[in-house]
N, C-alpha and C. Protein backbone atom coordinates (compact mmCIF):
# COMPACT_ATOMS: atom_id res chain seq x y z
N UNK A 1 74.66 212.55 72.64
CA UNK A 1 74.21 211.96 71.41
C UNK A 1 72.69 212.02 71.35
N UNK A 2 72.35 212.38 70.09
CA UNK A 2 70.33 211.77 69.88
C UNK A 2 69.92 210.72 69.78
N UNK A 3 69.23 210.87 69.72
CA UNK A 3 68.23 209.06 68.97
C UNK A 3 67.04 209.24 69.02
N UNK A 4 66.74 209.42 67.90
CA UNK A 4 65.02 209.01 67.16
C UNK A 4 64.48 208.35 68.18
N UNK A 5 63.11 208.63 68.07
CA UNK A 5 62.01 208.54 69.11
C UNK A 5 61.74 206.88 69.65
N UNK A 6 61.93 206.47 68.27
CA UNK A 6 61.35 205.06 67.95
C UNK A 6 62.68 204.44 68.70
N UNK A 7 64.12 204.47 68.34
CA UNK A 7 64.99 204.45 69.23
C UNK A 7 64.98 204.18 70.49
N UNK A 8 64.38 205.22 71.30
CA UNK A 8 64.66 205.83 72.65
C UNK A 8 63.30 204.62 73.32
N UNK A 9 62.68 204.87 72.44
CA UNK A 9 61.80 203.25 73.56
C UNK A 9 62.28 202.24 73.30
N UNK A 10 62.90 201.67 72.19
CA UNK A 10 63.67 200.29 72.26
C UNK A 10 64.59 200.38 73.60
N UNK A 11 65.21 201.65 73.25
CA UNK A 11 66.57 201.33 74.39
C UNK A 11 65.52 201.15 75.82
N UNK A 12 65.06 202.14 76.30
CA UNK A 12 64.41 202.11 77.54
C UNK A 12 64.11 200.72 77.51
N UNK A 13 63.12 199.93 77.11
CA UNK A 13 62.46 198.70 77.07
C UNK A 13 63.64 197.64 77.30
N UNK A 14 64.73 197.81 76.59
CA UNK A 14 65.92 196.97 76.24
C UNK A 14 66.38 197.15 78.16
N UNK A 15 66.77 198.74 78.31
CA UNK A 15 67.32 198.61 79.89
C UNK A 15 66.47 198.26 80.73
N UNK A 16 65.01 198.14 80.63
CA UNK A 16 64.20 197.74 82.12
C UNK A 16 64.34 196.42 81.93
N UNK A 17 64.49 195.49 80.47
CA UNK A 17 64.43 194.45 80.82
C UNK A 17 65.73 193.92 81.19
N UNK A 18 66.90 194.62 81.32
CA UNK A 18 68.18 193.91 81.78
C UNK A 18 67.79 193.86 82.89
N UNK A 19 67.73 195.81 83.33
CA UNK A 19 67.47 195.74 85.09
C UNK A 19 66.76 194.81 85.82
N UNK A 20 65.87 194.27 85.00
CA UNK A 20 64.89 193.17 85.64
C UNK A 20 65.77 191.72 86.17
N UNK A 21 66.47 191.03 84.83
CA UNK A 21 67.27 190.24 84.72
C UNK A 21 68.30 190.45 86.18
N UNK A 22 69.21 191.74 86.10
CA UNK A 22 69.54 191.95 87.28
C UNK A 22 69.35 191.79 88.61
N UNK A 23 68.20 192.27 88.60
CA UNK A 23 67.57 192.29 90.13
C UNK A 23 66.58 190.97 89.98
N UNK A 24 66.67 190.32 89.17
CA UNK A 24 65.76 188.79 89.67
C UNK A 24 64.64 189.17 89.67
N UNK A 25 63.86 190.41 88.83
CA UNK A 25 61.83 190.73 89.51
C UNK A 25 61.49 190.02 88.09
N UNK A 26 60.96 188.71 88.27
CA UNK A 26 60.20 188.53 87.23
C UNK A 26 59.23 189.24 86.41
N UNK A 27 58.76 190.07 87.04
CA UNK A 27 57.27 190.99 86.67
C UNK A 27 57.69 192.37 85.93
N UNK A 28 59.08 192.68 86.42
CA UNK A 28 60.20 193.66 85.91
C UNK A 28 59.97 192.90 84.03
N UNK A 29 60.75 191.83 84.44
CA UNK A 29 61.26 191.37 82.95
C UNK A 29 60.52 190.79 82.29
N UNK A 30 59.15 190.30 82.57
CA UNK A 30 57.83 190.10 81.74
C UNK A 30 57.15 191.09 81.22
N UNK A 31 57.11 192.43 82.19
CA UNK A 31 56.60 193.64 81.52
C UNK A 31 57.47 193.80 80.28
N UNK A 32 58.95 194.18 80.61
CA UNK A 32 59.27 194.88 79.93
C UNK A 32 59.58 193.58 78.32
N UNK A 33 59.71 192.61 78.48
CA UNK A 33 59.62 191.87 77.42
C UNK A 33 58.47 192.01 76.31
N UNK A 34 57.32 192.18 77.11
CA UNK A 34 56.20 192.43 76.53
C UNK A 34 56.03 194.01 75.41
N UNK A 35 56.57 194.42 76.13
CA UNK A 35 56.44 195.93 75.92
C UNK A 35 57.34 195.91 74.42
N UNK A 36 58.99 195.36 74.61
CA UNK A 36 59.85 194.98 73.64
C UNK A 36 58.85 194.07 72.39
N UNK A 37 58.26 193.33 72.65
CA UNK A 37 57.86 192.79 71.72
C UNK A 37 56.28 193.68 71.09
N UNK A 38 55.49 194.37 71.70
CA UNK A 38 54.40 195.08 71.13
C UNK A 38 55.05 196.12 70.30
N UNK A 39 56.24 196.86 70.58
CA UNK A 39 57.03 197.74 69.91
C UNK A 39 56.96 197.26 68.59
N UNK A 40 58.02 196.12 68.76
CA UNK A 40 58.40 195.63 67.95
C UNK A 40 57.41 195.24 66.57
N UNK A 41 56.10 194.59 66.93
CA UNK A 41 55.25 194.33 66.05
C UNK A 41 54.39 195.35 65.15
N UNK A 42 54.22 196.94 66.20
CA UNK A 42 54.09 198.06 66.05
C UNK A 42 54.55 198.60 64.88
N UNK A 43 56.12 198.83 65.00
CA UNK A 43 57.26 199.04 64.09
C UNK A 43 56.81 198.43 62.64
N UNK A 44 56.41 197.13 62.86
CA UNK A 44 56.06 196.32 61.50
C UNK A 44 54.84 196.74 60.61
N UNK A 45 53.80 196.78 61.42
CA UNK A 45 52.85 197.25 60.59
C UNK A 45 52.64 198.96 60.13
């Protein structure tokens, strides 16, 4: 399957921050939260 660009970093961002959740690395799931949310605001403007 494809997925648009803009896509393909949500998902990535979306899986580092499970993996984080997973493995318990706080610093895992603060990055990648962060990252999810700069996207996100990105997207908006």
């Amino acid at each position: 399957f494809e997925l648009q660009e803009s896509e393909q970093t949500r998902i990535i961002l979306k899986i580092l921050l499970y993996a984080g959740i997973i493995i318990r690395d706080p610093q895992i799931v603060q990055a990648a939260a962060s990252e999810v949310q700069q996207n996100e605001i990105n997207q908006k403007s």
